[in-house]
PDB file of N, CA and C in Angstrom:
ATOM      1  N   UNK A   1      41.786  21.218  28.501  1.00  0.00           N
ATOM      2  CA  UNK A   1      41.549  20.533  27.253  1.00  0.00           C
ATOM      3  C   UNK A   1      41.378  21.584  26.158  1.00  0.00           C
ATOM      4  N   UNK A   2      42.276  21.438  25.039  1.00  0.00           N
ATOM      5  CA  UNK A   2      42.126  22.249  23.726  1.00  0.00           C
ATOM      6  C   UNK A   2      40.934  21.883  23.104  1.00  0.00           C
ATOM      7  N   UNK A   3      40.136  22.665  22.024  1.00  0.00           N
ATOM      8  CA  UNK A   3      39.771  22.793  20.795  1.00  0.00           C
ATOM      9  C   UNK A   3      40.444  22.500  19.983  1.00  0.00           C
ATOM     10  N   UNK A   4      40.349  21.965  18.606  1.00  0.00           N
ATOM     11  CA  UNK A   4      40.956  22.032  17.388  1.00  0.00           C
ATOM     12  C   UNK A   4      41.851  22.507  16.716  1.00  0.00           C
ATOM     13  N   UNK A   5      41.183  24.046  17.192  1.00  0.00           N
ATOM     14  CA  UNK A   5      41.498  25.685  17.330  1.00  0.00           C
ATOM     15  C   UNK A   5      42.691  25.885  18.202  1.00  0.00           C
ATOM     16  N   UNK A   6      42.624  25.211  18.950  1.00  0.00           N
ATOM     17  CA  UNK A   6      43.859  26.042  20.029  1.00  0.00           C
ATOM     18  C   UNK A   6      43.051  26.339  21.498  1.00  0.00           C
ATOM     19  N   UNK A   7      42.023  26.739  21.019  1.00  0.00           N
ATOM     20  CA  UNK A   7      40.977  27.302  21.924  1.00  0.00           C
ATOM     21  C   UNK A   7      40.808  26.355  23.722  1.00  0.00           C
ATOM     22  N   UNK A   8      40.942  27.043  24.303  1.00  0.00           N
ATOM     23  CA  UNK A   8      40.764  26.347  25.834  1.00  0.00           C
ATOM     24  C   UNK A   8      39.176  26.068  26.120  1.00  0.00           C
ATOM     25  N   UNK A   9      38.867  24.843  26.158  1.00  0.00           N
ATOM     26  CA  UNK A   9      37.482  24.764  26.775  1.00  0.00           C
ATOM     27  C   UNK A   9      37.054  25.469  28.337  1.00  0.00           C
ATOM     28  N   UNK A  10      36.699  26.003  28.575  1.00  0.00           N
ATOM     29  CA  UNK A  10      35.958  26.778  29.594  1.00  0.00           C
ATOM     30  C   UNK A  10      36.149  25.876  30.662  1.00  0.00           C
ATOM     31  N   UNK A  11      36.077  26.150  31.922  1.00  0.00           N
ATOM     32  CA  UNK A  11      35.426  24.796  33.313  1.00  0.00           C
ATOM     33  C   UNK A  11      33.912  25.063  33.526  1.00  0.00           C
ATOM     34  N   UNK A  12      33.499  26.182  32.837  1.00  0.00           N
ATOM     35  CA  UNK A  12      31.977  25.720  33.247  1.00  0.00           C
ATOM     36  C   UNK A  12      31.068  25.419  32.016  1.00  0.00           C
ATOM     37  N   UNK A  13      32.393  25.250  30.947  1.00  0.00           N
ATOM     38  CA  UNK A  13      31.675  23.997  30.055  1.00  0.00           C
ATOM     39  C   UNK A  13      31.681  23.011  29.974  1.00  0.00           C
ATOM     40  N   UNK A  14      32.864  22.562  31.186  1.00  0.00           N
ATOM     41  CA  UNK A  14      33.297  20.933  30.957  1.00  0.00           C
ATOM     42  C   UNK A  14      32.390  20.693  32.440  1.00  0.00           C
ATOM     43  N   UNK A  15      32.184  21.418  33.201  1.00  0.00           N
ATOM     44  CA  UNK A  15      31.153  21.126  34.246  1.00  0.00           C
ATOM     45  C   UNK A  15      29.735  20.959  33.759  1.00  0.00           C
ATOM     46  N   UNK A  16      29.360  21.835  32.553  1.00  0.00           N
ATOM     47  CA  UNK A  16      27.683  21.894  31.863  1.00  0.00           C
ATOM     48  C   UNK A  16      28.048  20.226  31.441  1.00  0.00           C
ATOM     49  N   UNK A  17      29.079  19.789  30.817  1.00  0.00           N
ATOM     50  CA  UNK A  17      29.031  18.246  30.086  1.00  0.00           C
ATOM     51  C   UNK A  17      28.759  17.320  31.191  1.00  0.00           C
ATOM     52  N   UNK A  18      29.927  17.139  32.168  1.00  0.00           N
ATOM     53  CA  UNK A  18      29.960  16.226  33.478  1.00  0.00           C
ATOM     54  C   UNK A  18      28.225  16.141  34.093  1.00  0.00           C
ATOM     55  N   UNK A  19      27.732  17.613  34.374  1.00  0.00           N
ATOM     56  CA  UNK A  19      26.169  17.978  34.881  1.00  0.00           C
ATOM     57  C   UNK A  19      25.457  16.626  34.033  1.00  0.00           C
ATOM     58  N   UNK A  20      25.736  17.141  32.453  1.00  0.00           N
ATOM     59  CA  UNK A  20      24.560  16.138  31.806  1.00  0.00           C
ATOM     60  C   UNK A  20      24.648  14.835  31.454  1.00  0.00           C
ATOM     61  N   UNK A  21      26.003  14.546  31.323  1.00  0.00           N
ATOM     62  CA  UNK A  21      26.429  13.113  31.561  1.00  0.00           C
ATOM     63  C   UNK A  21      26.016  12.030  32.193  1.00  0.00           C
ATOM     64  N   UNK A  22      25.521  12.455  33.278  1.00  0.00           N
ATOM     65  CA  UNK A  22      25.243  11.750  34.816  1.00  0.00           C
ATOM     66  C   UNK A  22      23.450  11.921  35.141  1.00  0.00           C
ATOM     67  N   UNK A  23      22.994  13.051  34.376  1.00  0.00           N
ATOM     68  CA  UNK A  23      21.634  13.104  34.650  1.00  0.00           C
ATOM     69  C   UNK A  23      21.081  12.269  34.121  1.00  0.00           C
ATOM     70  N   UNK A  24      19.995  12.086  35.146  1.00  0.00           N
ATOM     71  CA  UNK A  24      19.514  10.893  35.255  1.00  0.00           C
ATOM     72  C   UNK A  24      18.501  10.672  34.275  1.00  0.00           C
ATOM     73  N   UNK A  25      17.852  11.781  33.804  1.00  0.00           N
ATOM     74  CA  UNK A  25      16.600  11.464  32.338  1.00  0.00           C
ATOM     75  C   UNK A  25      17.762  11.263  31.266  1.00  0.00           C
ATOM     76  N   UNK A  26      18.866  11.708  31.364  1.00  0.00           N
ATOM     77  CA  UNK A  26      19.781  11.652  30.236  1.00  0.00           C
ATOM     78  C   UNK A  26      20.294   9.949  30.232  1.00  0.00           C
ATOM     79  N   UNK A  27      20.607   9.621  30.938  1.00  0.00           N
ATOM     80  CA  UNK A  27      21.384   7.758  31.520  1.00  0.00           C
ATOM     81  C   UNK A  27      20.080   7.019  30.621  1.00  0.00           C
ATOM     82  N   UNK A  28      18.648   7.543  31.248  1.00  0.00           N
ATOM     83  CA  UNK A  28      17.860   7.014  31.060  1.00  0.00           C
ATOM     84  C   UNK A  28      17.537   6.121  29.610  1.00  0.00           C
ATOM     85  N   UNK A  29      18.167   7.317  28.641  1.00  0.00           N
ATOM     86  CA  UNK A  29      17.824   7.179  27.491  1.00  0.00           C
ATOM     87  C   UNK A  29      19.011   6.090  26.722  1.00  0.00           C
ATOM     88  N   UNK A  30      19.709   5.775  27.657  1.00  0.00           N
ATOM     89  CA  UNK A  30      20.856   5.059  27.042  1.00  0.00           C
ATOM     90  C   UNK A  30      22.462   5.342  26.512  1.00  0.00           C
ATOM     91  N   UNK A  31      23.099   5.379  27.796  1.00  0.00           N
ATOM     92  CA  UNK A  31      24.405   5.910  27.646  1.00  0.00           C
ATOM     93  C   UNK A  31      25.080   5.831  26.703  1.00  0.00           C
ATOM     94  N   UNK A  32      25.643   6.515  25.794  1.00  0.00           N
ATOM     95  CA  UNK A  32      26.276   7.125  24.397  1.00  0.00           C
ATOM     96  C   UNK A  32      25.322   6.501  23.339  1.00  0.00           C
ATOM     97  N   UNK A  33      23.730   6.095  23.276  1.00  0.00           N
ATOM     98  CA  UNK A  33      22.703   6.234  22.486  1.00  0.00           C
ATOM     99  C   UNK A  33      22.696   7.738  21.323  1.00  0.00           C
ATOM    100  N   UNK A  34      22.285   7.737  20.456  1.00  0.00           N
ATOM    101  CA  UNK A  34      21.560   8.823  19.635  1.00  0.00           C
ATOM    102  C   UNK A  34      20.958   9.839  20.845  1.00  0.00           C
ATOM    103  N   UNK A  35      19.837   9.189  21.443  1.00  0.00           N
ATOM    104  CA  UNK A  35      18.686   9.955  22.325  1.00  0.00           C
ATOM    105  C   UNK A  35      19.926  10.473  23.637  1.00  0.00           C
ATOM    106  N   UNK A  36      20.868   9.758  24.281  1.00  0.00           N
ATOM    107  CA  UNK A  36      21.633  10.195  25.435  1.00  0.00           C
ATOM    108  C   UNK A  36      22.620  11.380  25.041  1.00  0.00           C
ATOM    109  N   UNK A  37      23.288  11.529  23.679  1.00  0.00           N
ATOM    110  CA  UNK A  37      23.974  12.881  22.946  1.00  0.00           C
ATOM    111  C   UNK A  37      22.592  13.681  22.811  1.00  0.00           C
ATOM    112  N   UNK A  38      22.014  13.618  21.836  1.00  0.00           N
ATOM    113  CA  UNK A  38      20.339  14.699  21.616  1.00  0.00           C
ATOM    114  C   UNK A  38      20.520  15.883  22.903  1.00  0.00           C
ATOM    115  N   UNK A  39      20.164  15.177  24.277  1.00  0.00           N
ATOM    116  CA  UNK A  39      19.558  15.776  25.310  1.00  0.00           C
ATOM    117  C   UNK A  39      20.859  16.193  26.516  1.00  0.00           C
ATOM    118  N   UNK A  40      22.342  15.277  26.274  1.00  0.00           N
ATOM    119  CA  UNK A  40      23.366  16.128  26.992  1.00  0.00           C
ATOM    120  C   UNK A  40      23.625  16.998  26.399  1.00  0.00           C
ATOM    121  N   UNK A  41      23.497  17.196  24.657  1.00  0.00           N
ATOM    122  CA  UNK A  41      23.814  18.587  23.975  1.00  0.00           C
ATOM    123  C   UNK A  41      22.531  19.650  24.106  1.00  0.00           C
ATOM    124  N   UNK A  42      21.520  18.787  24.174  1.00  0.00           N
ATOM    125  CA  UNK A  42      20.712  19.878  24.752  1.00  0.00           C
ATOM    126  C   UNK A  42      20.748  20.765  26.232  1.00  0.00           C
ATOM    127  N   UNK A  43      21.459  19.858  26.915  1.00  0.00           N
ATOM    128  CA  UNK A  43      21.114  20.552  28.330  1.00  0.00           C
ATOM    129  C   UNK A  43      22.681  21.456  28.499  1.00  0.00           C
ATOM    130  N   UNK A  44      23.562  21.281  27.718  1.00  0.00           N
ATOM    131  CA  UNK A  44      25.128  21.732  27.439  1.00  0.00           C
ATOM    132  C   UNK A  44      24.025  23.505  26.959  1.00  0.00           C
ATOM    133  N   UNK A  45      23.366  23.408  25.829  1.00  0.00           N
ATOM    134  CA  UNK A  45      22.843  24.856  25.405  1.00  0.00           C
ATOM    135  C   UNK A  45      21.657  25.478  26.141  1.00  0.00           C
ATOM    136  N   UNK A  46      21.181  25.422  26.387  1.00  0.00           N
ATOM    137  CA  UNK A  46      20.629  25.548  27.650  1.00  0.00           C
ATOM    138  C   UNK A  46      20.858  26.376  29.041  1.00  0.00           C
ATOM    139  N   UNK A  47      22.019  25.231  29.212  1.00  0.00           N
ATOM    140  CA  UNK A  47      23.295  26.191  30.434  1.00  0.00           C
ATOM    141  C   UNK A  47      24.018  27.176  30.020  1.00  0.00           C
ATOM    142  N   UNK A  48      24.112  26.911  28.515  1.00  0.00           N
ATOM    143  CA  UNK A  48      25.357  27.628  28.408  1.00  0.00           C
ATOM    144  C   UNK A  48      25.268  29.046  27.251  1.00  0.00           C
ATOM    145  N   UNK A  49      24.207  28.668  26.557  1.00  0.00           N
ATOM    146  CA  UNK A  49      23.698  29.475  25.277  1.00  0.00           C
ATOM    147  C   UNK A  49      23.920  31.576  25.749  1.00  0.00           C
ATOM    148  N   UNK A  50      23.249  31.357  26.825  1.00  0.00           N
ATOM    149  CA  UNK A  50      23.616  32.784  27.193  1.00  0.00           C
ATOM    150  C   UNK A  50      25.184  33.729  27.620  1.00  0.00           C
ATOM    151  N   UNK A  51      25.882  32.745  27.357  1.00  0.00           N
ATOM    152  CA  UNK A  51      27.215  33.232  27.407  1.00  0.00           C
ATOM    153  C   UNK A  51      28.059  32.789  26.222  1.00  0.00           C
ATOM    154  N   UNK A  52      27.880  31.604  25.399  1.00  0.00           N
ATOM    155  CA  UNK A  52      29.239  31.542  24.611  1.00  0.00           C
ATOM    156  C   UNK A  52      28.127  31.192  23.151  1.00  0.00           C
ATOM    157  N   UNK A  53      28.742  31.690  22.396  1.00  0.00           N
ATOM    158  CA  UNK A  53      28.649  31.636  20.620  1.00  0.00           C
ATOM    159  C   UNK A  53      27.960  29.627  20.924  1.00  0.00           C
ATOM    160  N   UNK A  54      27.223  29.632  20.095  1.00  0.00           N
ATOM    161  CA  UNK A  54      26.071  28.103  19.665  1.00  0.00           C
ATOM    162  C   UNK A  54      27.468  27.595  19.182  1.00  0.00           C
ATOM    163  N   UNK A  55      28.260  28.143  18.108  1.00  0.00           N
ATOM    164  CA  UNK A  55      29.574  27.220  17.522  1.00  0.00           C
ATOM    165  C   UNK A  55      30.655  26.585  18.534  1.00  0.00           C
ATOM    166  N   UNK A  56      30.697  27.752  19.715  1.00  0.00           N
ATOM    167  CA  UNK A  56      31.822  27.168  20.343  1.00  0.00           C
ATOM    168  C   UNK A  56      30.988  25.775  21.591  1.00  0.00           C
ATOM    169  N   UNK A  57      29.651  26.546  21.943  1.00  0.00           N
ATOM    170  CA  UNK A  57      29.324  25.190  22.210  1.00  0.00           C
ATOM    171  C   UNK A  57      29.210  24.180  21.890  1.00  0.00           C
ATOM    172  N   UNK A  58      28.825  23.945  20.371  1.00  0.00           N
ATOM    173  CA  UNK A  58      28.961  22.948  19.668  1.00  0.00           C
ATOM    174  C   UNK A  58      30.400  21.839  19.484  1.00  0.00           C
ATOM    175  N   UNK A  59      31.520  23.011  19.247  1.00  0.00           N
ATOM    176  CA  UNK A  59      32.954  22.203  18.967  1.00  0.00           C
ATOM    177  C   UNK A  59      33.277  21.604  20.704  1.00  0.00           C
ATOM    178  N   UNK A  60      32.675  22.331  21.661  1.00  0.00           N
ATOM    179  CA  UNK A  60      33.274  21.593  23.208  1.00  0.00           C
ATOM    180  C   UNK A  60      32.589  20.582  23.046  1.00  0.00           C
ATOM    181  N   UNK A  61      31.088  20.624  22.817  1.00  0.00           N
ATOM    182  CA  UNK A  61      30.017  19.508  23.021  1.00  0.00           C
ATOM    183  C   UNK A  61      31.046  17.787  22.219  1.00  0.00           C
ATOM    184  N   UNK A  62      31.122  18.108  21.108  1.00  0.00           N
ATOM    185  CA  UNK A  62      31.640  16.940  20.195  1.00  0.00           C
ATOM    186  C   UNK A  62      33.065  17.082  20.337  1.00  0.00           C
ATOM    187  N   UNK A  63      34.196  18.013  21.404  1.00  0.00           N
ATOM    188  CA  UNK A  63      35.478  17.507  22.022  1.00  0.00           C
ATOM    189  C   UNK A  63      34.902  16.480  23.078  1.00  0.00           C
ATOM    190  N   UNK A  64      34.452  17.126  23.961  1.00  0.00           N
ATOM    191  CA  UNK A  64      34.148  16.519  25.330  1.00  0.00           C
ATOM    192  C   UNK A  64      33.274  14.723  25.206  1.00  0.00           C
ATOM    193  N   UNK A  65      32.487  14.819  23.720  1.00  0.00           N
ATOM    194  CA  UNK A  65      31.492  13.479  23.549  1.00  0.00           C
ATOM    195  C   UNK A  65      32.754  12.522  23.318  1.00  0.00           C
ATOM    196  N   UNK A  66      33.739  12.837  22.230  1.00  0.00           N
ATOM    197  CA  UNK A  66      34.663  11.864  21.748  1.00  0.00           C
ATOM    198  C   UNK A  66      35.390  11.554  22.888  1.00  0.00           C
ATOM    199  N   UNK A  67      36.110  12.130  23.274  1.00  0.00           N
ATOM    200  CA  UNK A  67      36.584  12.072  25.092  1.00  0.00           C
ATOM    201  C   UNK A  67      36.102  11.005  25.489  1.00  0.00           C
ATOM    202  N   UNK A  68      35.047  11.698  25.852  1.00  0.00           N
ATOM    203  CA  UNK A  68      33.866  10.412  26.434  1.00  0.00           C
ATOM    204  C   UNK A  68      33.950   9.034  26.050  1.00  0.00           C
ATOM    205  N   UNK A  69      33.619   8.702  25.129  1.00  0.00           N
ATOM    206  CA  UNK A  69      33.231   7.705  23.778  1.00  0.00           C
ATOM    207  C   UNK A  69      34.863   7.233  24.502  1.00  0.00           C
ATOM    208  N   UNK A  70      36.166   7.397  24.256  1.00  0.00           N
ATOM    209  CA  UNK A  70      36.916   6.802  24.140  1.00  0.00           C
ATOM    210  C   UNK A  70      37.692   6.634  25.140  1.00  0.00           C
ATOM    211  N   UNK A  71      37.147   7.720  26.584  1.00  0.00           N
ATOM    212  CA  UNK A  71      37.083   6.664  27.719  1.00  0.00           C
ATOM    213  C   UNK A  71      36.423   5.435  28.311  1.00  0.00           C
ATOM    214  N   UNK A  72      35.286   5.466  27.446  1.00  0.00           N
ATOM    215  CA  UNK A  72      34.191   4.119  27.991  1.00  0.00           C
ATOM    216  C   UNK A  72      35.020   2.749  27.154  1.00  0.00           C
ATOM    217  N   UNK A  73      35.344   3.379  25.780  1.00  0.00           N
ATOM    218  CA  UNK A  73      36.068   2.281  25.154  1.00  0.00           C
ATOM    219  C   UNK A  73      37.498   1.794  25.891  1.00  0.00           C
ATOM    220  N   UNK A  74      38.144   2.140  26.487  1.00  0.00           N
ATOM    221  CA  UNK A  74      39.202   1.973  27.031  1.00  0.00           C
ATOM    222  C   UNK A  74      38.982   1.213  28.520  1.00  0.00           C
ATOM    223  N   UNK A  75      38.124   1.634  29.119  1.00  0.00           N
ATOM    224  CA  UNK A  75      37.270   1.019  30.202  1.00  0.00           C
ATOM    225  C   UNK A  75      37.093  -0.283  29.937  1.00  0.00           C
ATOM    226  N   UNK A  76      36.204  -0.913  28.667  1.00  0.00           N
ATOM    227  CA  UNK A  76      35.440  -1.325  28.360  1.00  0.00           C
ATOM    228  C   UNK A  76      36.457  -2.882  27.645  1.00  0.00           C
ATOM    229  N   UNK A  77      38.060  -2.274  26.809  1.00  0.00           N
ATOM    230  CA  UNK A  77      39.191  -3.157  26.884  1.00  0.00           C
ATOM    231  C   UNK A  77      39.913  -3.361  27.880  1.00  0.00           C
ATOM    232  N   UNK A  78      39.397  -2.891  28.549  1.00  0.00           N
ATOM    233  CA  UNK A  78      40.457  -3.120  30.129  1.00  0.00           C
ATOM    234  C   UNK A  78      39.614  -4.368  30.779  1.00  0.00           C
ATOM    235  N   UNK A  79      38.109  -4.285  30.644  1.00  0.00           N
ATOM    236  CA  UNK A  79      37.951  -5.194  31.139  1.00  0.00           C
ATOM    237  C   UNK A  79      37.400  -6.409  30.352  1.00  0.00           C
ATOM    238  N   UNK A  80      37.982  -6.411  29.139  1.00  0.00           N
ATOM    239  CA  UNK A  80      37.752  -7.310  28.242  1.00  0.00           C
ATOM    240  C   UNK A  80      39.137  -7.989  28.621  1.00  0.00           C
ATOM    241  N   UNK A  81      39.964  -7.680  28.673  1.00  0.00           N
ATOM    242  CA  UNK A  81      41.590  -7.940  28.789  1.00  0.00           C
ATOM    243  C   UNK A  81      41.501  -9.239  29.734  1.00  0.00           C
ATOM    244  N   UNK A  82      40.761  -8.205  30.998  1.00  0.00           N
ATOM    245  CA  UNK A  82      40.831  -8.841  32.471  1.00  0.00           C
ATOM    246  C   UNK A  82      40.215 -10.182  32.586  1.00  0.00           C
ATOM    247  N   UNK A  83      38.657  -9.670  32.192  1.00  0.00           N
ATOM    248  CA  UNK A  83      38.050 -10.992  32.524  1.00  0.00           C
ATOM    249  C   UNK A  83      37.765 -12.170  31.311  1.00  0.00           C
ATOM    250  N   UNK A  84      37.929 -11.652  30.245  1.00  0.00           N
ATOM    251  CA  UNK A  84      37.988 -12.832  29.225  1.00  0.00           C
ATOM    252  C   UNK A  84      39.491 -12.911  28.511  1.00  0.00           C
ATOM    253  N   UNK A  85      40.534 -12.422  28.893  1.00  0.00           N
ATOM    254  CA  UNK A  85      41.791 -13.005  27.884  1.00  0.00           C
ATOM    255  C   UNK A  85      42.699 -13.391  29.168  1.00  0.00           C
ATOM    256  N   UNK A  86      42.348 -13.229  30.593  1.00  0.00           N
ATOM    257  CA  UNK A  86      43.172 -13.127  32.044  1.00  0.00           C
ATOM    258  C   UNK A  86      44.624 -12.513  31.620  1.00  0.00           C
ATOM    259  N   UNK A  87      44.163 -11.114  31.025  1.00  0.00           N
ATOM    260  CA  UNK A  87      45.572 -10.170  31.392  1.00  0.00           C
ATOM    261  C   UNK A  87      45.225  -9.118  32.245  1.00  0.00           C
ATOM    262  N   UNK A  88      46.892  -9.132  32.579  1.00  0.00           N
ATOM    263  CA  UNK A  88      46.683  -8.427  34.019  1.00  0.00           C
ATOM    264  C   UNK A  88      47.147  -6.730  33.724  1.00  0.00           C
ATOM    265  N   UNK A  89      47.087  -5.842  33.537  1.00  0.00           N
ATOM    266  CA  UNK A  89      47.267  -4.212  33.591  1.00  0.00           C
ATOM    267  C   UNK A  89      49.009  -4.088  33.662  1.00  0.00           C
TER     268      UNK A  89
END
């Protein structure tokens, strides 16, 4: 997955995202909530602060969130499709 930039996101930045995605104080707070971004970008710097520039964590953090965001939405018409309009894929 590119950057903006051109730039290649790392795998053990897209592994720091997947890590906090799924954690469980993170879910807690309400999946793609205000409070559920706050604390996966927190735990993204954290992991990761000692190796890459705060900026480039930042631009993966908000590639990887939109990603996100617009796989759940796609999920989310798929099964709007399915079970309330009965279309089939």
């Amino acid at each position: 997955m590119l950057l903006e930039n051109g730039a290649m996101i790392k795998q053990d930045v897209i592994k720091s995202f997947e890590k906090a995605i799924v954690a469980e104080e993170n879910v807690a707070k309400g999946v793609s909530t205000t409070d559920f971004w706050n604390f996966v970008e927190s735990d993204m710097y954290m992991d990761l602060s000692g190796t890459y520039a705060d900026t480039y964590i930042q631009e993966c953090f908000e590639k990887l969130a939109d990603e996100f965001e617009l796989d759940q939405a796609e999920m989310r018409l798929e099964v709007l499709k399915k079970d309330y309009l009965g279309m089939v894929a």
